[in-house]
Protein backbone atom coordinates (compact mmCIF):
# COMPACT_ATOMS: atom_id res chain seq x y z
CA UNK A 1 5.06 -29.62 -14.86
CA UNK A 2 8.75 -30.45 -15.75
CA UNK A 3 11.81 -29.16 -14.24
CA UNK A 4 12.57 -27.45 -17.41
CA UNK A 5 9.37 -24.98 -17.12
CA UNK A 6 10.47 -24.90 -13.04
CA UNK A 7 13.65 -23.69 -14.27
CA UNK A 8 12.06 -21.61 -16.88
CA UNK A 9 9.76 -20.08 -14.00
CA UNK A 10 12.60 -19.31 -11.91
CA UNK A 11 14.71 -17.69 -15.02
CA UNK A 12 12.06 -15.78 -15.32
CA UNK A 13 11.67 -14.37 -11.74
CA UNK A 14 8.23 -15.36 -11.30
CA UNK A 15 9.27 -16.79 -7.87
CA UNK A 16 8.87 -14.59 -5.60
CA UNK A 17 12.12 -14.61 -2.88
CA UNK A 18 10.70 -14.65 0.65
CA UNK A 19 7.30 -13.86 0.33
CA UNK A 20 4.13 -15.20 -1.15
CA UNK A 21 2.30 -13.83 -4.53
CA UNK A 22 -0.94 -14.99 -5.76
CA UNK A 23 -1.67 -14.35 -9.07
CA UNK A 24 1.06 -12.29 -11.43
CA UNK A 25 -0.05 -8.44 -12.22
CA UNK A 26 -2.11 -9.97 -15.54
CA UNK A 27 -4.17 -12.63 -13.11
CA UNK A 28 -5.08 -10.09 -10.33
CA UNK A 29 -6.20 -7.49 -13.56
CA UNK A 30 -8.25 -10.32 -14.89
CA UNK A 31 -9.68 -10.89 -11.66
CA UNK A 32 -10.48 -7.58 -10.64
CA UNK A 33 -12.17 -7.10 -14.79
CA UNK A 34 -14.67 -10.07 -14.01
CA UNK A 35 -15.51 -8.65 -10.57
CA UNK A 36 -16.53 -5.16 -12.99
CA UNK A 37 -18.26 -7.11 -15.30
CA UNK A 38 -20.32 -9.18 -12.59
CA UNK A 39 -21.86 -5.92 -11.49
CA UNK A 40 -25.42 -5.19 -11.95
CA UNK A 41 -26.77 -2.00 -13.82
CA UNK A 42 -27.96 -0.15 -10.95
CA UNK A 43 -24.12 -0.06 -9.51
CA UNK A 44 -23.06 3.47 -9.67
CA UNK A 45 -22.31 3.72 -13.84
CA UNK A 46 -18.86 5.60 -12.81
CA UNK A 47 -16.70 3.27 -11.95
CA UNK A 48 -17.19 1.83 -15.83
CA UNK A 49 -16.17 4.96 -17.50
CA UNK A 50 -13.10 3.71 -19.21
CA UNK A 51 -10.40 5.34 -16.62
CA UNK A 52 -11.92 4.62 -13.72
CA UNK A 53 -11.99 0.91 -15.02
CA UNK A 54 -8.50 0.82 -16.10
CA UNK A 55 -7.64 2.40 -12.60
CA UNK A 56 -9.57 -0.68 -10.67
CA UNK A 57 -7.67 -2.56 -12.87
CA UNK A 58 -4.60 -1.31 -12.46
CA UNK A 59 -4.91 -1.32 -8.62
CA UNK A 60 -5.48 -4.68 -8.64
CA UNK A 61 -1.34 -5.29 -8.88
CA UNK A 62 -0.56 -2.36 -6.16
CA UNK A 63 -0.14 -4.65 -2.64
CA UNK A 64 2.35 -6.78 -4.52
CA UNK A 65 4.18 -3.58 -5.59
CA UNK A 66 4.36 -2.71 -2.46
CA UNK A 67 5.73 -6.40 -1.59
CA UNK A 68 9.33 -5.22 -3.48
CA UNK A 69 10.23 -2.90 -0.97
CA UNK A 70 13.04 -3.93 1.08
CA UNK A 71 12.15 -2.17 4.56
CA UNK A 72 11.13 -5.08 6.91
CA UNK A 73 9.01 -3.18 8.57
CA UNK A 74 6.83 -2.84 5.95
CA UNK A 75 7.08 -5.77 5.09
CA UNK A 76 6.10 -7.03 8.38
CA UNK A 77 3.07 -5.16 7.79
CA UNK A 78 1.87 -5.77 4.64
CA UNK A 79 3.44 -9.33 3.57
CA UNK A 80 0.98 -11.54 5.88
CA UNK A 81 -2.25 -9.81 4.67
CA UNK A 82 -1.63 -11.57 1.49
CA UNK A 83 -2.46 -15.03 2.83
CA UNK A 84 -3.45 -17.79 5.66
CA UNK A 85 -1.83 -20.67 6.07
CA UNK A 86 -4.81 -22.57 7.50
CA UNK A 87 -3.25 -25.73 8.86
CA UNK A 88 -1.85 -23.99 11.00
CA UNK A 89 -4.39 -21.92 12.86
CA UNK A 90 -5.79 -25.72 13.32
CA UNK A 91 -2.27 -26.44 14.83
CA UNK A 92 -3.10 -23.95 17.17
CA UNK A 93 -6.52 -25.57 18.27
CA UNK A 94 -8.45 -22.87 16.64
CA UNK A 95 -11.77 -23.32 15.29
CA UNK A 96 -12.61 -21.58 12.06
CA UNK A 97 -16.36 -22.37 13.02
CA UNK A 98 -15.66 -19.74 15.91
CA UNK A 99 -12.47 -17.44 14.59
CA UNK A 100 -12.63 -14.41 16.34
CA UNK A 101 -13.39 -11.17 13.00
CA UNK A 102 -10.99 -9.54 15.45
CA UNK A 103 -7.67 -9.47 14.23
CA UNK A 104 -5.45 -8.54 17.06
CA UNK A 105 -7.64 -10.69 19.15
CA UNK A 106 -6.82 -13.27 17.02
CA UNK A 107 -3.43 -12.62 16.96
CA UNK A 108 -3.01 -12.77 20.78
CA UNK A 109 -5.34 -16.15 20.54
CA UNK A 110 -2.75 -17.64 17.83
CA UNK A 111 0.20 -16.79 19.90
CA UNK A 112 -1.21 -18.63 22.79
CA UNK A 113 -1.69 -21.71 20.89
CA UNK A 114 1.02 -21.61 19.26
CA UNK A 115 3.04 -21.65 22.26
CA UNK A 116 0.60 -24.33 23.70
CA UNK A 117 1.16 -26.29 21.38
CA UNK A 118 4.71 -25.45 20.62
CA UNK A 119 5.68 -29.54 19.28
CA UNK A 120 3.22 -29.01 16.23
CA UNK A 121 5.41 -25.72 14.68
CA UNK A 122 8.82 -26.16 12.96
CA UNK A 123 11.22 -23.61 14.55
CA UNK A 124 12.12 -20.22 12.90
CA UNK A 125 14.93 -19.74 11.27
CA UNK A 126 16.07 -16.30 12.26
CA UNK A 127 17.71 -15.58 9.13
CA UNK A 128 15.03 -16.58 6.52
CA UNK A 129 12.88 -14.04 9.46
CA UNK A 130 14.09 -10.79 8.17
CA UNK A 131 10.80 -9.43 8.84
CA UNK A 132 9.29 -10.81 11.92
CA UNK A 133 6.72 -12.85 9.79
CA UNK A 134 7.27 -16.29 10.18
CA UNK A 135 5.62 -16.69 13.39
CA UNK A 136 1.94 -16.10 11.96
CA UNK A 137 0.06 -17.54 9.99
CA UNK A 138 -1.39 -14.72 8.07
CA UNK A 139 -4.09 -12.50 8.00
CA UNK A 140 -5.92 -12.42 4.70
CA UNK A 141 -9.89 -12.91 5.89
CA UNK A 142 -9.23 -9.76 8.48
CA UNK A 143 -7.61 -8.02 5.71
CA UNK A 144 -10.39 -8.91 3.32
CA UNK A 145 -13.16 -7.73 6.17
CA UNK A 146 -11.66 -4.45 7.04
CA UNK A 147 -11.26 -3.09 3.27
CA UNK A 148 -14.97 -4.35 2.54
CA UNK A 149 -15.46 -2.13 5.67
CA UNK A 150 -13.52 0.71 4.63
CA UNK A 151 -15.47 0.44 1.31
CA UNK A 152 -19.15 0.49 2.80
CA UNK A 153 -17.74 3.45 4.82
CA UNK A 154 -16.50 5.48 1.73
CA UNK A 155 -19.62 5.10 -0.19
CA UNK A 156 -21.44 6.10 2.85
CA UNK A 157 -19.69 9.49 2.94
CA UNK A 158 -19.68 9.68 -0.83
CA UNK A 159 -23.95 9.60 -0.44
CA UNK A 160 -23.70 12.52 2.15
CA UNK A 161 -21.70 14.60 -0.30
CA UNK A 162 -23.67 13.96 -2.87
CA UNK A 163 -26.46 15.60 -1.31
CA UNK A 164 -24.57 18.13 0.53
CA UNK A 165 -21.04 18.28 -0.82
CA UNK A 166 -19.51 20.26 -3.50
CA UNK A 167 -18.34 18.95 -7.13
CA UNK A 168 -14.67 18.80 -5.40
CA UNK A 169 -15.86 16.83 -2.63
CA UNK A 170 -18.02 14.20 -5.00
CA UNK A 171 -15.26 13.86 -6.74
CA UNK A 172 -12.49 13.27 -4.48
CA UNK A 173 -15.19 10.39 -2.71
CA UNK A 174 -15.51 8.77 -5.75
CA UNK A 175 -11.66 8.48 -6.45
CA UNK A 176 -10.94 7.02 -3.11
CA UNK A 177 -14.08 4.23 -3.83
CA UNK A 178 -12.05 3.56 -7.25
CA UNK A 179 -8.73 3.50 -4.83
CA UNK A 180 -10.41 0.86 -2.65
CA UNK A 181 -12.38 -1.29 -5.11
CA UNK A 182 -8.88 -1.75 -6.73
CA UNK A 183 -6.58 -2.51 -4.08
CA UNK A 184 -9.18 -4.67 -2.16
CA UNK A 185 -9.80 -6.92 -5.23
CA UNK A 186 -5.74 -8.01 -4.87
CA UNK A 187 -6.47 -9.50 -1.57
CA UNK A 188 -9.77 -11.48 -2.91
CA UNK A 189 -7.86 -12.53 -6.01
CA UNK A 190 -5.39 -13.77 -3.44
CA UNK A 191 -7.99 -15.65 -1.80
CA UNK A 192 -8.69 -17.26 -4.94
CA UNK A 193 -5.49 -18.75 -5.38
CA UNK A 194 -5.36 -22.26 -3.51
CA UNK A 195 -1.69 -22.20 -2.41
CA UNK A 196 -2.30 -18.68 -0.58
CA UNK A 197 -4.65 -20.90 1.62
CA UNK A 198 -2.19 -23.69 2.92
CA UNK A 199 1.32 -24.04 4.24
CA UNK A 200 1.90 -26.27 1.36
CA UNK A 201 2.28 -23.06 -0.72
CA UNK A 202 5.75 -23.43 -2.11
CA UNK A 203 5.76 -26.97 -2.94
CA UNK A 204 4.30 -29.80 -0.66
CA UNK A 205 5.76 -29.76 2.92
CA UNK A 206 5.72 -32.94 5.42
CA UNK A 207 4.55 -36.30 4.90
CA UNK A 208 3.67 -36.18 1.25
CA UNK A 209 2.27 -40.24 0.62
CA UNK A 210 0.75 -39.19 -2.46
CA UNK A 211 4.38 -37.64 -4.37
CA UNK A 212 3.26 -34.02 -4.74
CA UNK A 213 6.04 -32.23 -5.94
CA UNK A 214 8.14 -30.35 -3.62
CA UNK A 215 9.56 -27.38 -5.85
CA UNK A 216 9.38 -24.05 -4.51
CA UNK A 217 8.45 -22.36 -7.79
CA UNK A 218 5.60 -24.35 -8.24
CA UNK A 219 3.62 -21.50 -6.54
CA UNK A 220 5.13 -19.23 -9.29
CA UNK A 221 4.18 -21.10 -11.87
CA UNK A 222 0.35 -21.30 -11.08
CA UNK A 223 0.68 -17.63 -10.62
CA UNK A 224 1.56 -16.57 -13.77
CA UNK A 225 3.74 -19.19 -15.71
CA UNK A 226 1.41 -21.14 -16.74
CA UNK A 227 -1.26 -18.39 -17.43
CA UNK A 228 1.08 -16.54 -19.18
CA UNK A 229 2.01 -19.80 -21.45
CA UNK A 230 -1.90 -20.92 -22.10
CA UNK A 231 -2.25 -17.97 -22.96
CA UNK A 232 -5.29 -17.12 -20.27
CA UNK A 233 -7.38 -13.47 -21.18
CA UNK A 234 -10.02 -11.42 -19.53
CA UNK A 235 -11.54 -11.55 -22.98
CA UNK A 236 -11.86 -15.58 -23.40
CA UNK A 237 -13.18 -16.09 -19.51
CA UNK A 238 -15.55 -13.11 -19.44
CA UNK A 239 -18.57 -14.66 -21.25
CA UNK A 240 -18.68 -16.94 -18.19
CA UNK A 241 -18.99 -14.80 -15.69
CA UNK A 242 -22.45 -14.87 -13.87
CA UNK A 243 -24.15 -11.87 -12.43
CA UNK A 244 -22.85 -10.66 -8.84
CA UNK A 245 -24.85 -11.23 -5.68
CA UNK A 246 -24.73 -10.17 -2.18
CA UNK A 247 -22.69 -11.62 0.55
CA UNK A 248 -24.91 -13.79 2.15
CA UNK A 249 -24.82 -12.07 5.79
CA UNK A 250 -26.44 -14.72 7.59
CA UNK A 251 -26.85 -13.34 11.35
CA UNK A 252 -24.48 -15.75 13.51
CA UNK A 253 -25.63 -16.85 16.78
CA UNK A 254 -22.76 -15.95 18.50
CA UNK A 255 -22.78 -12.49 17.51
CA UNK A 256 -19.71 -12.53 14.95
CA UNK A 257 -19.60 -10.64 11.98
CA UNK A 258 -21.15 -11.88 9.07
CA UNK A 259 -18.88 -10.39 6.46
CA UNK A 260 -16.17 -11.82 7.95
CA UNK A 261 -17.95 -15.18 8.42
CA UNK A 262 -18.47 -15.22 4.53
CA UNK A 263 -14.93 -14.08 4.07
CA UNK A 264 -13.27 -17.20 5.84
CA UNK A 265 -15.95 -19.67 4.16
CA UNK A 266 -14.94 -18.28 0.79
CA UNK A 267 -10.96 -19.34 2.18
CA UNK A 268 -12.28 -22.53 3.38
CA UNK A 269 -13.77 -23.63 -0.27
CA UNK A 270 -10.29 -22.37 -1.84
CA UNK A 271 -8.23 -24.80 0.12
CA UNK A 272 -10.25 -27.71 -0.45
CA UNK A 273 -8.52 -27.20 -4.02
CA UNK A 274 -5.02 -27.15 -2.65
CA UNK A 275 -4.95 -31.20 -3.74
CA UNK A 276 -6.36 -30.90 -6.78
CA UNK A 277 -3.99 -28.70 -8.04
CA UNK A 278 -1.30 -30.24 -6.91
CA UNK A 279 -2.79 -33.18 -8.55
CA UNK A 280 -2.70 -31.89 -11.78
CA UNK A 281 0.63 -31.04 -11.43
CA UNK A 282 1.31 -34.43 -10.97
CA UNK A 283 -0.16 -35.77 -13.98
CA UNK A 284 1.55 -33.48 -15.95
CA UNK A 285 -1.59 -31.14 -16.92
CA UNK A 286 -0.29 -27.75 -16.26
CA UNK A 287 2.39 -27.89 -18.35
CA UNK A 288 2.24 -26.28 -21.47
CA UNK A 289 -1.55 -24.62 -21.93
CA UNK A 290 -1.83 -27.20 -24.99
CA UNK A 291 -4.59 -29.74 -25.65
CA UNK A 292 -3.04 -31.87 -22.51
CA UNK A 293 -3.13 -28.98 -20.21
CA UNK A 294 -6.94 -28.52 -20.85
CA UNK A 295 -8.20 -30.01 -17.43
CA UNK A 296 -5.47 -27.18 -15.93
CA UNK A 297 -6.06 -24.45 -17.87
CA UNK A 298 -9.94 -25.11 -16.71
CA UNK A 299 -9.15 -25.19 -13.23
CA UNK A 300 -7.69 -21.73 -13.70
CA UNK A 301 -10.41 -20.21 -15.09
CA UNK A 302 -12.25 -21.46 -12.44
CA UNK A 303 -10.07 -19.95 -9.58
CA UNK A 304 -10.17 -16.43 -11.60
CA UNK A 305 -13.73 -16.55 -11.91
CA UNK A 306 -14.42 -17.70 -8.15
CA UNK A 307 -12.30 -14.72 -7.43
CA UNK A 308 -14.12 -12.48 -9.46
CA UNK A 309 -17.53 -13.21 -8.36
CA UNK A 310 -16.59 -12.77 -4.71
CA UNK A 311 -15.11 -9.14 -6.13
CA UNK A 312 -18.20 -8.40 -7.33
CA UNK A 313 -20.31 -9.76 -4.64
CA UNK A 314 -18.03 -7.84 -2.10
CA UNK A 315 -18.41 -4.34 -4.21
CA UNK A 316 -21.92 -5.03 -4.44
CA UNK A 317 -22.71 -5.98 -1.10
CA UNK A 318 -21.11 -2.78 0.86
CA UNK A 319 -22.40 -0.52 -1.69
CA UNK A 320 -25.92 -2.04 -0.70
CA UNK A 321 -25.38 -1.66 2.74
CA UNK A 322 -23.86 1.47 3.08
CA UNK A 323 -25.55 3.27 5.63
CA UNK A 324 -25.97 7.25 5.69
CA UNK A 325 -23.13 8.69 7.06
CA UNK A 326 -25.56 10.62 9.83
CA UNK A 327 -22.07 12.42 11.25
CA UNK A 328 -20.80 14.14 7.98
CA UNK A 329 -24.58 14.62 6.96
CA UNK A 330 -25.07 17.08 10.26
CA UNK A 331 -21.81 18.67 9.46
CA UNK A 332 -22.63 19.46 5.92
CA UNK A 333 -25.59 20.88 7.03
CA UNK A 334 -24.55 23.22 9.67
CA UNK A 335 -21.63 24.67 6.66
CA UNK A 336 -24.60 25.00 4.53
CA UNK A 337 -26.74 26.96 7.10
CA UNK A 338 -23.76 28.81 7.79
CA UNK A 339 -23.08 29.87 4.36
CA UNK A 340 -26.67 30.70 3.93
CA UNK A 341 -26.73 32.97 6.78
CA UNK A 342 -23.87 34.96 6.06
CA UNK A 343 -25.61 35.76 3.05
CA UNK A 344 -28.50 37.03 4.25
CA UNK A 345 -29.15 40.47 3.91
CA UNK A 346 -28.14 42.64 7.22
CA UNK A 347 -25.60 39.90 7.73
CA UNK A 348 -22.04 41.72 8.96
C-alpha cells in the first residue's frame, strides 16, 4: 500500500480515532450474508424471509454504531468486546491452553499479571485513556461465548412458546433471535479480522526486523479501503461458501467450557495471519484490487469466509443445542390451566 491510498484512507475517515473497527459496515454485512447462506435447510426457514435477512444483515454494523458515541462510559463498556490483543495476555503469563471462559475472572487474573509483570507493558497515557480501556487487553472470545449463550437461551424460550405461547409471544421470540443472530455476527466478523487479534493492530509496534509498515491507518484500510476499492461483494464470494457445521464441543478435561474453548481457537488461527497480511502489505499487494492485488484480494475473501462459517457454525450450533426451557414451559402451563378453568362451566 502507498502513502497516497494511507492518505486516501484517512481522507476518507475510515480510521477509526481511538478505537478499533474490524471490517467497515459492507464487510461485517458480507460476513453476516455467508454465515445465512452456510445454514442448512432444517434451520428454522424464518430467519430467510427477506426482512428478517436484511435485519441480520443490517445488525451486523450495530456494535460499531454504537462505537460513535462519545460517553466514555460506554465506551468503556462496549469498545474492548471488539477485540484481544493476544500478546499481551501472554505478557501476562497467561495460558490460552487454560484461559479461564470466565470473564471477570479473567479480568482479575490479567490485572494480576499485568502488575506482575509490570516491565513487559508500555505505560498509559492518561490522555489517549479517555475511557479507562487501555489497561486490558480485550474481551472478544467472552463476548463471543456469552451472545452464543444468550442465543441458545432465546431459542430455548422461543420452543416453549411455540408450544404454549400465543402468536404475540412467537413472534416477539423470534425478533429477539433475529436481534441476536445480527449483532453477534459483528463480534465473529471481528474475530475474523487478523489485526483485531494482535497489538500490532494499527501498524506494527516494537522491534519490527522484517520492515512492516508502521501506519496507523493500515488497520483502516484492510477494513474497508481496500474492499471497497477491489471492489469485494457478497455476490462474487458466496458460491464458495461451504455448508455450516457444529462447533466442535469437545469435553475439556479440566472442566472449561467448550464453546468458549472453540471460540479462542478460532482467535488463535486468525492471528497466525497477522504476518501474512502485513506481508502483503509489504509487497505492495493490497493496493489497488487490480491484477497485482490478486494474492490480497484472496486473502480477504478468505478472512470473510472464515468469518462466515464460524457465523454459521455458531447459529447452528446453539440452535442444536438449545435445551427446553423447563422454567417458562411450567409457567405456560399453569396460565393455560388457569385459563381453562376459569372457563369451565360453574366457574365464578
Amino acid at each position: 500500500m502507498t502513502n497516497l491510498h494511507l492518505r486516501l484512507a484517512l481522507g476518507l475517515g475510515l480510521l477509526a480515532p481511538a478505537a478499533l473497527r474490524a471490517w467497515d459496515y459492507n464487510g461485517h454485512r458480507i460476513v453476516n450474508q455467508l454465515a445465512l447462506a452456510s445454514l442448512p435447510a432444517d434451520f428454522p426457514a424464518w430467519v430467510h424471509e427477506p426482512a428478517n435477512a436484511e435485519r441480520i444483515a443490517f445488525l451486523a454494523g450495530e456494535p460499531d454504531r454504537w462505537r460513535n458515541t462519545k460517553e466514555n462510559l460506554f465506551l468503556h463498556d462496549n469498545g474492548p468486546d471488539h477485540y484481544l490483543d493476544m500478546e499481551e495476555v501472554a505478557k501476562a503469563g497467561l495460558d490460552f491452553a487454560t484461559l479461564t471462559p470466565f470473564r471477570y475472572q479473567f479480568a482479575a487474573e490479567f490485572a494480576a499479571g499485568r502488575a506482575a509483570h509490570a516491565d513487559r507493558f508500555p505505560p498509559i497515557d492518561p490522555e489517549k485513556d479517555k475511557d479507562h480501556s487501555r489497561e486490558w487487553p480485550g474481551f472478544l472470545p467472552w463476548e463471543m461465548a456469552e451472545n452464543y449463550a444468550k442465543l441458545q437461551s432465546e431459542f430455548s424460550y422461543l420452543k416453549a412458546y411455540e408450544q404454549y405461547g400465543t402468536a404475540e409471544e412467537v413472534a416477539n421470540a423470534k425478533e429477539n433471535i433475529i436481534y441476536q443472530m445480527g449483532v453477534m455476527g459483528h463480534y465473529v466478523g471481528d474475530g475474523a479480522q487478523p489485526l483485531h487479534a494482535t497489538i500490532h493492530h494499527h501498524g506494527w509496534v516494537g522491534p519490527n526486523p522484517n520492515g512492516y509498515t508502521t501506519e496507523g491507518s493500515f488497520h483502516a484500510w484492510i477494513d474497508g479501503g481496500f474492499i471497497g476499492k477491489a471492489g469485494i461483494t457478497t455476490a462474487e464470494i458466496l458460491p464458495r461458501v461451504v455448508p455450516a457445521t457444529p462447533l466442535s464441543l469437545a469435553p475439556q478435561a479440566d472442566g472449561r467450557d467448550p464453546a468458549f474453548v472453540d471460540m479462542v481457537n478460532y482467535l488463535l488461527e486468525t492471528q497466525r495471519h497477522v504476518e501474512p497480511l502485513y506481508r502483503l502489505e509489504k509487497e505492495h499487494k493490497l493496493v489497488d484490487g487490480g491484477p497485482g492485488s490478486a494474492e490480497g484480494r484472496e486473502f480477504i475473501d478468505r478472512r470473510l469466509l472464515a468469518g462466515g462459517e464460524m457465523l454459521g457454525s455458531i447459529w447452528l450450533t446453539a440452535w442444536r443445542q438449545a435445551a427446553p426451557d423447563t422454567f417458562l414451559r411450567a409457567n405456560l402451563l399453569s396460565r393455560q390451566a388457569a385459563a381453562a378453568a376459569s372457563k369451565a362451566p360453574g366457574t365464578p
